[in-house]
PDB file of N, CA and C in Angstrom:
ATOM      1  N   UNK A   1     -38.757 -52.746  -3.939  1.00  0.00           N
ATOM      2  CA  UNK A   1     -37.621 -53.009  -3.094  1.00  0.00           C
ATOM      3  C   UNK A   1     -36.668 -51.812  -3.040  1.00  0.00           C
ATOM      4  N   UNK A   2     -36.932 -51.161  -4.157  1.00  0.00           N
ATOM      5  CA  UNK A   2     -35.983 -50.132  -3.828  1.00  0.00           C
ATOM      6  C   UNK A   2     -36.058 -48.994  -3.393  1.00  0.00           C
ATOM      7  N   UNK A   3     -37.474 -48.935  -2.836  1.00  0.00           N
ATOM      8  CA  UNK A   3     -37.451 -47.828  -2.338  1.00  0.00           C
ATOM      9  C   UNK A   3     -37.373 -48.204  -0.645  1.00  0.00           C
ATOM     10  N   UNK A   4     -37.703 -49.272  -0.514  1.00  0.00           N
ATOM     11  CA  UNK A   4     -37.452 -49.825   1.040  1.00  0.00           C
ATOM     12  C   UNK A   4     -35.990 -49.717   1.277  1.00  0.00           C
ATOM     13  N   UNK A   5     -35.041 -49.914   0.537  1.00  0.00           N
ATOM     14  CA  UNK A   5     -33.684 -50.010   0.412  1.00  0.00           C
ATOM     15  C   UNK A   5     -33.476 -48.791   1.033  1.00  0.00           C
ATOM     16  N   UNK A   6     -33.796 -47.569   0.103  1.00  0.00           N
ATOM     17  CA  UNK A   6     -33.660 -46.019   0.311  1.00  0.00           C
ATOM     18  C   UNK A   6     -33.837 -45.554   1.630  1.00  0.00           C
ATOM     19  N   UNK A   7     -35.277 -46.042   1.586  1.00  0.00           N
ATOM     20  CA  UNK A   7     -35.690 -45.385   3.294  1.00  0.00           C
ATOM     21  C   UNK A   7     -34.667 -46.053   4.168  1.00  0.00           C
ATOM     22  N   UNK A   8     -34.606 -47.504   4.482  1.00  0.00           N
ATOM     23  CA  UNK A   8     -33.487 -47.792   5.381  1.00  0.00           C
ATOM     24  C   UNK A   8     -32.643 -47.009   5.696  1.00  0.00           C
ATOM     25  N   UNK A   9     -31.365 -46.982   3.967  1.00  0.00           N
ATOM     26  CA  UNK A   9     -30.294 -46.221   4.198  1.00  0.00           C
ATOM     27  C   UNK A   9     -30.617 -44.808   4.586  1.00  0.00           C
ATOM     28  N   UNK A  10     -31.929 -43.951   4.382  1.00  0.00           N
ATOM     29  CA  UNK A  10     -31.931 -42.681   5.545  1.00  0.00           C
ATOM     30  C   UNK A  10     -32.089 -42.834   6.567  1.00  0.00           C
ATOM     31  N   UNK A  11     -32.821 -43.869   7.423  1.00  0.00           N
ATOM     32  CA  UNK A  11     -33.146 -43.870   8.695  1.00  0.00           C
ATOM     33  C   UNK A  11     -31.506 -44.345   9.553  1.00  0.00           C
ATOM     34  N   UNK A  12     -31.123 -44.877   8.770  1.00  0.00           N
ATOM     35  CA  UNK A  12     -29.618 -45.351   9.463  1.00  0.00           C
ATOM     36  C   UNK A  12     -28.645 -44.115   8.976  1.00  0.00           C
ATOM     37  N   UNK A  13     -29.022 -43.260   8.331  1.00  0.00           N
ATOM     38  CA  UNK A  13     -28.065 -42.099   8.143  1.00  0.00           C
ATOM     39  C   UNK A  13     -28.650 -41.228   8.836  1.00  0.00           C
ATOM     40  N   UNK A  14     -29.779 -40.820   9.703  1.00  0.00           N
ATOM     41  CA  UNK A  14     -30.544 -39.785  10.369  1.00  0.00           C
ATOM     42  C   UNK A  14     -30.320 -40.749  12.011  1.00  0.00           C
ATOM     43  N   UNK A  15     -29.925 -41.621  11.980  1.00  0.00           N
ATOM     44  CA  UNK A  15     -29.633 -42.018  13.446  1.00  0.00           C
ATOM     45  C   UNK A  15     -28.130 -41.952  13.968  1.00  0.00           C
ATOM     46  N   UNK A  16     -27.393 -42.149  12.463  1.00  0.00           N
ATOM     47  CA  UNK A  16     -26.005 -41.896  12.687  1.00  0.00           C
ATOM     48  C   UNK A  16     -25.567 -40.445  12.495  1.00  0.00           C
ATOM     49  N   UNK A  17     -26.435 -39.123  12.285  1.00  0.00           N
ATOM     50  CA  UNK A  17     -26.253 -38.222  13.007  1.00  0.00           C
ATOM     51  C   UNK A  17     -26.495 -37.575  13.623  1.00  0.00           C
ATOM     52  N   UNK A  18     -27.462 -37.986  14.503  1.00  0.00           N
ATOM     53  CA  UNK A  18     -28.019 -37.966  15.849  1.00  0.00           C
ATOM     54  C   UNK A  18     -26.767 -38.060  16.658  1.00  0.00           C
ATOM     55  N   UNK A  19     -26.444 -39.709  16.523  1.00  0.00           N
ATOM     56  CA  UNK A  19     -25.656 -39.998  17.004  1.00  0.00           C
ATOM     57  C   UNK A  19     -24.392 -38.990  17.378  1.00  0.00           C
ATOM     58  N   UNK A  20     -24.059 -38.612  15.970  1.00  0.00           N
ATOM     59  CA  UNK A  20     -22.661 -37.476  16.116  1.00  0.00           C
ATOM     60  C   UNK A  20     -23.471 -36.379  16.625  1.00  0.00           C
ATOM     61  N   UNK A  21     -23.957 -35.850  16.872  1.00  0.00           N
ATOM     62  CA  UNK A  21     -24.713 -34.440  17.268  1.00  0.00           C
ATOM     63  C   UNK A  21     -24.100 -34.696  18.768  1.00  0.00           C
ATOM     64  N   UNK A  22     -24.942 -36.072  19.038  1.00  0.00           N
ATOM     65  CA  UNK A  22     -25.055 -36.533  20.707  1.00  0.00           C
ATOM     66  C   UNK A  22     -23.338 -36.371  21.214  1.00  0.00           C
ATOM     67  N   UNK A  23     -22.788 -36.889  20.515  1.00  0.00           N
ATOM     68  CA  UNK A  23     -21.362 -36.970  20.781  1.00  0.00           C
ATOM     69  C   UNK A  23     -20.882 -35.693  21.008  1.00  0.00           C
ATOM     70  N   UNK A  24     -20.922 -34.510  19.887  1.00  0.00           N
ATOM     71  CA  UNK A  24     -20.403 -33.198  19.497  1.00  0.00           C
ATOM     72  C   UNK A  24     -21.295 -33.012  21.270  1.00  0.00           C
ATOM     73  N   UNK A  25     -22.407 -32.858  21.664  1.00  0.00           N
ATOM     74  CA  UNK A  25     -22.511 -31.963  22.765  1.00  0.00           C
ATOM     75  C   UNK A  25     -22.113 -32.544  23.931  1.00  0.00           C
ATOM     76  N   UNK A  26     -21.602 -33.857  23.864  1.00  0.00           N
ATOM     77  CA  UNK A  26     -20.759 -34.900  25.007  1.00  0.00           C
ATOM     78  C   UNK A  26     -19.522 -33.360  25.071  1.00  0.00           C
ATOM     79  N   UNK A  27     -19.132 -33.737  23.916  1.00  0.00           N
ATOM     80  CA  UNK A  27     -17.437 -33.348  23.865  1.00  0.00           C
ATOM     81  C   UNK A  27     -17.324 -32.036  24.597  1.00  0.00           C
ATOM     82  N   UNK A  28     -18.329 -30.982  23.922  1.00  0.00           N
ATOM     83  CA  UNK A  28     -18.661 -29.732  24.407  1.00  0.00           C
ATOM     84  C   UNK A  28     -18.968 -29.442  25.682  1.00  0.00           C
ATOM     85  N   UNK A  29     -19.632 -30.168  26.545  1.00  0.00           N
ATOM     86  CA  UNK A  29     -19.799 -30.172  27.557  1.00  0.00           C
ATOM     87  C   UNK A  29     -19.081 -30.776  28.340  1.00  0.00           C
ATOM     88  N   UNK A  30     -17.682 -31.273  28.348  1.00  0.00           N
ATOM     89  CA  UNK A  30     -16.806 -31.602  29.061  1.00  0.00           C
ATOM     90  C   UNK A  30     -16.344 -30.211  29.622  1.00  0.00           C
ATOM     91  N   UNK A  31     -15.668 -30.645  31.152  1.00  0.00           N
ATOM     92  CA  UNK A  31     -15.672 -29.444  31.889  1.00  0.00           C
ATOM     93  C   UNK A  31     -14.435 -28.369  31.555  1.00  0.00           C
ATOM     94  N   UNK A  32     -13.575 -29.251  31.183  1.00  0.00           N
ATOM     95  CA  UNK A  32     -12.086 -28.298  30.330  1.00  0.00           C
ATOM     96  C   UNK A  32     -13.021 -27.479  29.253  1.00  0.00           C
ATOM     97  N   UNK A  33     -13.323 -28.282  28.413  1.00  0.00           N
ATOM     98  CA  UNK A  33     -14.024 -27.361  27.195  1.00  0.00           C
ATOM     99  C   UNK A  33     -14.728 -26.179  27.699  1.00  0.00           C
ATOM    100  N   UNK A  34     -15.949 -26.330  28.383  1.00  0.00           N
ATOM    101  CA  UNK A  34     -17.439 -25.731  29.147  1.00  0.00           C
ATOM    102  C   UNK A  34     -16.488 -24.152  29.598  1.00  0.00           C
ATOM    103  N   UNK A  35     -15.095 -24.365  29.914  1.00  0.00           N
ATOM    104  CA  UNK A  35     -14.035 -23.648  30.983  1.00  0.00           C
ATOM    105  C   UNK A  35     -13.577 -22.346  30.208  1.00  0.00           C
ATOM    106  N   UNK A  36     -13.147 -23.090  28.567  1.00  0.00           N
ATOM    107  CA  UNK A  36     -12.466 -22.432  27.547  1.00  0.00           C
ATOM    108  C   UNK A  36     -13.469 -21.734  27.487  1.00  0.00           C
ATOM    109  N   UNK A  37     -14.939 -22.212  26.300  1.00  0.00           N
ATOM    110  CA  UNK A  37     -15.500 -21.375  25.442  1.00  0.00           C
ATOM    111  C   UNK A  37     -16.781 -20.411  26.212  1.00  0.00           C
ATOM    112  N   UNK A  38     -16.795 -21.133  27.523  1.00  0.00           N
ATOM    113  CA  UNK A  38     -17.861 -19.535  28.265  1.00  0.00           C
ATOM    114  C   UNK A  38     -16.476 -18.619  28.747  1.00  0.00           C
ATOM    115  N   UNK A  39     -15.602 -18.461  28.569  1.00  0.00           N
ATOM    116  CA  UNK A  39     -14.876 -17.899  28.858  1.00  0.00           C
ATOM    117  C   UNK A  39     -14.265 -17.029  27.976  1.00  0.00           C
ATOM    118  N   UNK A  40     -14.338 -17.385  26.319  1.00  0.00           N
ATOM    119  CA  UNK A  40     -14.382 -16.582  25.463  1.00  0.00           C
ATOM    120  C   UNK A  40     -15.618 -16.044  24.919  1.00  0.00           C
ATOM    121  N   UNK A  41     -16.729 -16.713  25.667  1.00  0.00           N
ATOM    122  CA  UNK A  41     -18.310 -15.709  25.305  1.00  0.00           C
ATOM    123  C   UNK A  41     -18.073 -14.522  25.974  1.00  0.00           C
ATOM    124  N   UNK A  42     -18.015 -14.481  27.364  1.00  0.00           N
ATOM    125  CA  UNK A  42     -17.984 -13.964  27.822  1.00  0.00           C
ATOM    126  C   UNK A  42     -16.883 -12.398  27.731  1.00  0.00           C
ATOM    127  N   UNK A  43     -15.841 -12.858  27.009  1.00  0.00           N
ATOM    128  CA  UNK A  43     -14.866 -11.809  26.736  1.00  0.00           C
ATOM    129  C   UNK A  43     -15.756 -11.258  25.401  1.00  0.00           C
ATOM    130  N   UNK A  44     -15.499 -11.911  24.658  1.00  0.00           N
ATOM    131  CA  UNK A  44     -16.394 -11.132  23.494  1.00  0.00           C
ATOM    132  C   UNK A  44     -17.631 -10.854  23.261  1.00  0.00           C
ATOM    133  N   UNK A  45     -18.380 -11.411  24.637  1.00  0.00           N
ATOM    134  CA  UNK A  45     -19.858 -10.901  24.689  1.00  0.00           C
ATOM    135  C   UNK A  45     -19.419  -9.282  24.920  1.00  0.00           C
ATOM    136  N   UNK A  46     -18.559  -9.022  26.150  1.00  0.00           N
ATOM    137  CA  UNK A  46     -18.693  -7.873  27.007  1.00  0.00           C
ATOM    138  C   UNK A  46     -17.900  -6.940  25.598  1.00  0.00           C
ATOM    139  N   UNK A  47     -17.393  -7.176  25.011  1.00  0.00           N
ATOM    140  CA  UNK A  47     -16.597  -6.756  24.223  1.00  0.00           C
ATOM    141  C   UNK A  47     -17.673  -6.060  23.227  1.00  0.00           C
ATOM    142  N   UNK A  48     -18.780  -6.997  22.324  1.00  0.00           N
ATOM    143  CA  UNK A  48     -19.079  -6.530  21.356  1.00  0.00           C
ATOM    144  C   UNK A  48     -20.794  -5.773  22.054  1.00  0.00           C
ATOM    145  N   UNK A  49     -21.244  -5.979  23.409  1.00  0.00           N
ATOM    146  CA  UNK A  49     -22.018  -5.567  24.273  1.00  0.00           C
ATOM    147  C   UNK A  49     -21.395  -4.072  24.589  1.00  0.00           C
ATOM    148  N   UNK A  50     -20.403  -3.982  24.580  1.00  0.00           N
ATOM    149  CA  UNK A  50     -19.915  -2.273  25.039  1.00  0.00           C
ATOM    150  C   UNK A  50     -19.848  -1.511  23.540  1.00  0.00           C
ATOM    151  N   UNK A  51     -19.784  -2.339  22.220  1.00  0.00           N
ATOM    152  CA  UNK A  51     -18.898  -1.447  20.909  1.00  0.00           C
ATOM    153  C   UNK A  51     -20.311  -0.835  20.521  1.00  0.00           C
ATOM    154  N   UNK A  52     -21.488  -2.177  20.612  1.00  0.00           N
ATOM    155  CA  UNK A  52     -22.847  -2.030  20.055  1.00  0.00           C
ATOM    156  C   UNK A  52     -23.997  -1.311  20.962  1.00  0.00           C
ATOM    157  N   UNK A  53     -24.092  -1.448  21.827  1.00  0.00           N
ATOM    158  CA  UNK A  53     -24.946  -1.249  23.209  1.00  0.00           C
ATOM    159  C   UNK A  53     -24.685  -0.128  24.453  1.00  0.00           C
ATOM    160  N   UNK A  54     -23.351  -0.026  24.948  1.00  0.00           N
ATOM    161  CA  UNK A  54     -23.121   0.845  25.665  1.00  0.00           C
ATOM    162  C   UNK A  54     -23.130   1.774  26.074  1.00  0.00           C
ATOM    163  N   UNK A  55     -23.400   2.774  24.409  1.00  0.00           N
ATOM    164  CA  UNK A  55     -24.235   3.607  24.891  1.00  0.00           C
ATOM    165  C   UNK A  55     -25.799   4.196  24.995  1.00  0.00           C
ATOM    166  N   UNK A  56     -26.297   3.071  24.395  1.00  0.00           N
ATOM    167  CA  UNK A  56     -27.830   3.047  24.851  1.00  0.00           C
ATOM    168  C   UNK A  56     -28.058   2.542  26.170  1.00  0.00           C
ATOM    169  N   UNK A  57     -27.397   1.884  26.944  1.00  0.00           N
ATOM    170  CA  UNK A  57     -27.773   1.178  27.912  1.00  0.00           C
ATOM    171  C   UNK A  57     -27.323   2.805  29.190  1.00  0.00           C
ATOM    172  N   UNK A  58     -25.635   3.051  28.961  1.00  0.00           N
ATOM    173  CA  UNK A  58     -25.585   4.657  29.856  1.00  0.00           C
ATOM    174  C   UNK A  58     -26.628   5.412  29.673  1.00  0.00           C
ATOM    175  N   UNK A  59     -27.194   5.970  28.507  1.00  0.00           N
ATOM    176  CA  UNK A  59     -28.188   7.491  28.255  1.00  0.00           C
ATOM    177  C   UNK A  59     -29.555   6.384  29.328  1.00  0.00           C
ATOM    178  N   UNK A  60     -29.560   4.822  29.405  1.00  0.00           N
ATOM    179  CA  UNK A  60     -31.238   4.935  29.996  1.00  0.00           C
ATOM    180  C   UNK A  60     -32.186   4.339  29.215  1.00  0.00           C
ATOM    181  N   UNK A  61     -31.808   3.982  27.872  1.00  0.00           N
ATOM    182  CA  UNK A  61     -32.516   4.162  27.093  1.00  0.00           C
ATOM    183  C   UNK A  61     -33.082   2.547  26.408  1.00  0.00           C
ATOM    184  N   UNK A  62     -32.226   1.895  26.781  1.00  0.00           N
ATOM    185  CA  UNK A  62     -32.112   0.317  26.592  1.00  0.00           C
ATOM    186  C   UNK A  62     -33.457  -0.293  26.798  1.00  0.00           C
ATOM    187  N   UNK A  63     -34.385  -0.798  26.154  1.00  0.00           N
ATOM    188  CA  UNK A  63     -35.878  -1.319  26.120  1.00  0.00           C
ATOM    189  C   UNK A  63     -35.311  -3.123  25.870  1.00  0.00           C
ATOM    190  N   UNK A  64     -36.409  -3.906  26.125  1.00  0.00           N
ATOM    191  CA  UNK A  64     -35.961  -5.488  26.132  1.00  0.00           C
ATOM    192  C   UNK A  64     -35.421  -5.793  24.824  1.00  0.00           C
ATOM    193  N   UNK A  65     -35.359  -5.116  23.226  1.00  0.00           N
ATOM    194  CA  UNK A  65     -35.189  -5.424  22.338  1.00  0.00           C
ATOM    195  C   UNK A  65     -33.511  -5.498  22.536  1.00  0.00           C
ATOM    196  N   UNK A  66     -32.935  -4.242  23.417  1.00  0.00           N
ATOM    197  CA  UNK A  66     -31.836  -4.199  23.612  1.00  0.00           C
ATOM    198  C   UNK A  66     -30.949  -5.506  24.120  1.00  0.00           C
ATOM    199  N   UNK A  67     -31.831  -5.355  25.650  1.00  0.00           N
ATOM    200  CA  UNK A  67     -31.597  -6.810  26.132  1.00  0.00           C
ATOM    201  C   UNK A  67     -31.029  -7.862  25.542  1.00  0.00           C
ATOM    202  N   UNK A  68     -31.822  -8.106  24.831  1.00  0.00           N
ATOM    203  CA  UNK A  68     -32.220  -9.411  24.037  1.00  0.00           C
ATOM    204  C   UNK A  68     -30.947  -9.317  22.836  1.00  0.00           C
ATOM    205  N   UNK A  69     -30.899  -8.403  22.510  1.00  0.00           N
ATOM    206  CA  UNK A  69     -29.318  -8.115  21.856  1.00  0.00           C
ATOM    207  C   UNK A  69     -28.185  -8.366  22.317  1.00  0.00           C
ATOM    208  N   UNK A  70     -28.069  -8.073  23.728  1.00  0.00           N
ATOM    209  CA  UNK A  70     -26.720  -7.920  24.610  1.00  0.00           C
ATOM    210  C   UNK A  70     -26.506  -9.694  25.130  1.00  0.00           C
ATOM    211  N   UNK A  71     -27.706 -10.100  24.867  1.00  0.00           N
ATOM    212  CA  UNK A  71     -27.518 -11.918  25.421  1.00  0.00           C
ATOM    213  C   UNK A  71     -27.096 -12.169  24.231  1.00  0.00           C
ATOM    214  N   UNK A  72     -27.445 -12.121  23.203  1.00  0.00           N
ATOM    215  CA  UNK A  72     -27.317 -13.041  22.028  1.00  0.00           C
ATOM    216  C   UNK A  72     -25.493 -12.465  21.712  1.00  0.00           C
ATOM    217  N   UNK A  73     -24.751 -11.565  22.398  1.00  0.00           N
ATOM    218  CA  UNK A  73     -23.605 -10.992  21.998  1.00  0.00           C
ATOM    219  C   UNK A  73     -23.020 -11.894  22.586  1.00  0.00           C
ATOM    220  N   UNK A  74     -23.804 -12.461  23.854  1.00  0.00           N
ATOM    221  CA  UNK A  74     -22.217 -13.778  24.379  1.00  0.00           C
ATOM    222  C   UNK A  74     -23.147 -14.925  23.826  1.00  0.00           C
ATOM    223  N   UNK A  75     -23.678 -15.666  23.420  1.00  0.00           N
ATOM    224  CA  UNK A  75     -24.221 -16.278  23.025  1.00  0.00           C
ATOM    225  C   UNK A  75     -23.743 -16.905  21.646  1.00  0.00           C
ATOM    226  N   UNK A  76     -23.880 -15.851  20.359  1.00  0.00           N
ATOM    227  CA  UNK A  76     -22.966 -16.327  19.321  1.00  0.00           C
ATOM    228  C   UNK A  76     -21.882 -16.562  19.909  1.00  0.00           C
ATOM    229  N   UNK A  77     -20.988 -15.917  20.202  1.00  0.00           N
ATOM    230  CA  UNK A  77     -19.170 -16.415  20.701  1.00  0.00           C
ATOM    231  C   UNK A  77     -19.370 -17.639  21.176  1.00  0.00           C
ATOM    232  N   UNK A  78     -20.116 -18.191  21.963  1.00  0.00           N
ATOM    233  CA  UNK A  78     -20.049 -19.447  22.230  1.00  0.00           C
ATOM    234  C   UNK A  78     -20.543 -20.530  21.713  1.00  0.00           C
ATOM    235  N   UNK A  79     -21.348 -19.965  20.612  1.00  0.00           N
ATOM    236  CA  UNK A  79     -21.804 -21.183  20.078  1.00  0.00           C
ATOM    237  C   UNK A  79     -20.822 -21.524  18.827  1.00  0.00           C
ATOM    238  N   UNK A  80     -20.439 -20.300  18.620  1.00  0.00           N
ATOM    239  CA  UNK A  80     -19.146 -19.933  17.400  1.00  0.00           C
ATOM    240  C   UNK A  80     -17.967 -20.985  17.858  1.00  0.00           C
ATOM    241  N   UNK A  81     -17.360 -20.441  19.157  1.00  0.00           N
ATOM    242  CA  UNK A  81     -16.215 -21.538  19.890  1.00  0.00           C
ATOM    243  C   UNK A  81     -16.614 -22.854  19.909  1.00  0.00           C
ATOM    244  N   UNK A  82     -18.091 -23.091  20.447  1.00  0.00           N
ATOM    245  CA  UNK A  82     -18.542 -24.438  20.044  1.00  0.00           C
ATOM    246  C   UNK A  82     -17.648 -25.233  19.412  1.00  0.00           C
ATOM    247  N   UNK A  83     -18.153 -24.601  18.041  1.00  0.00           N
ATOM    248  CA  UNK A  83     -18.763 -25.129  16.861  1.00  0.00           C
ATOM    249  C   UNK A  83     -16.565 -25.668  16.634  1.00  0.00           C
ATOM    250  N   UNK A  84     -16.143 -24.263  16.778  1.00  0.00           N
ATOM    251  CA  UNK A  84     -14.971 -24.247  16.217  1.00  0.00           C
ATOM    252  C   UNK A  84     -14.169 -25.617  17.124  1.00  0.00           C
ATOM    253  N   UNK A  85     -15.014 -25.524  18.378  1.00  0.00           N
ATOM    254  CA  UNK A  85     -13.889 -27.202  19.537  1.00  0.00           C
ATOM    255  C   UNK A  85     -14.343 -28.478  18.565  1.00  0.00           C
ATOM    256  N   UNK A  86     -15.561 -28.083  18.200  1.00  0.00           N
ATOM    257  CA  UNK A  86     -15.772 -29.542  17.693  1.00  0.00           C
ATOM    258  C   UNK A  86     -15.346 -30.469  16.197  1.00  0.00           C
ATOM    259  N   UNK A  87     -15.201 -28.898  15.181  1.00  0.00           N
ATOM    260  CA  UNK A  87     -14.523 -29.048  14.361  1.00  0.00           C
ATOM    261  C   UNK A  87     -12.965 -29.103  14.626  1.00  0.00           C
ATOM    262  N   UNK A  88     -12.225 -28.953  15.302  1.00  0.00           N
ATOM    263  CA  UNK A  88     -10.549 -29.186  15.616  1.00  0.00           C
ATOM    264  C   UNK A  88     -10.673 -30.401  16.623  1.00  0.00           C
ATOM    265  N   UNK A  89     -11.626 -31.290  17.001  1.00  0.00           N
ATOM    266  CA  UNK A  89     -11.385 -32.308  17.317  1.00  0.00           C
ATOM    267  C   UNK A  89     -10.907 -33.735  16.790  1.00  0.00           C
ATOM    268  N   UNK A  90      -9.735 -34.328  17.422  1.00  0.00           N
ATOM    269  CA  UNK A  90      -9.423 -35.710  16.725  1.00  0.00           C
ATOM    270  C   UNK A  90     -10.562 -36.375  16.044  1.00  0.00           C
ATOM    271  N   UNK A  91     -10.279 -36.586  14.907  1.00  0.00           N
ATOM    272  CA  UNK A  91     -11.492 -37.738  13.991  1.00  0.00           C
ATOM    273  C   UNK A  91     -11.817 -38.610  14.659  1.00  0.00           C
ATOM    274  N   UNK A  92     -11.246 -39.208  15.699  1.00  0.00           N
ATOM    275  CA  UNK A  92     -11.597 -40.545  15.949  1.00  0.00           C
ATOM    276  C   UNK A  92     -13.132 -40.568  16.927  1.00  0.00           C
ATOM    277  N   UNK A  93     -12.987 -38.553  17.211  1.00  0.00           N
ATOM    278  CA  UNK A  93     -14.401 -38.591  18.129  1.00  0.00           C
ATOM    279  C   UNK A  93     -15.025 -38.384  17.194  1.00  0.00           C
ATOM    280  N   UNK A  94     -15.184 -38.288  15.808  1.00  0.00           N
ATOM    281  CA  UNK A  94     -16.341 -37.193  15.092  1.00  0.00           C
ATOM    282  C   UNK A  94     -17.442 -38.215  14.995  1.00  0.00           C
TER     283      UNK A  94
END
């Protein structure tokens, strides 16, 4: 019995954070939010895309590895802001 007990209480703790996951990308994807944090990817993509990249990309020299660098520069920021809307949200959504 007690291990039936166990499994329960994970399957009802792996659905109840599903659940919050589901919620956290509700919240995130509201259009005020969506407004803020591509809007600070985007500043600090271009930002840390010019400190790191800029001048490989002027000389010519930029190959897809580069690329693939310069996305992931707005990419963290936003998943960073994400993370940070969802943690400063009222408890009552968490």
């Amino acid at each position: 019995m007690q291990a039936h007990a166990s499994s329960t209480a994970l399957a009802s703790t792996s659905s109840t954070r599903s659940e919050r996951i589901g919620a956290a990308i509700a919240y995130c994807r509201r259009p005020e939010h969506l407004r803020r944090t591509l809007r600070i990817a985007l500043v600090v993509g271009l930002l840390l895309t010019a400190i790191n990249q800029l001048d490989v990309i002027l000389r010519g020299d930029a190959t897809a590895a580069t690329w693939v660098k310069c996305a992931l520069n707005f990419v963290v920021p936003f998943v960073v802001s994400n993370l940070g809307l969802v943690s400063g949200r009222p408890s009552r959504l968490r």
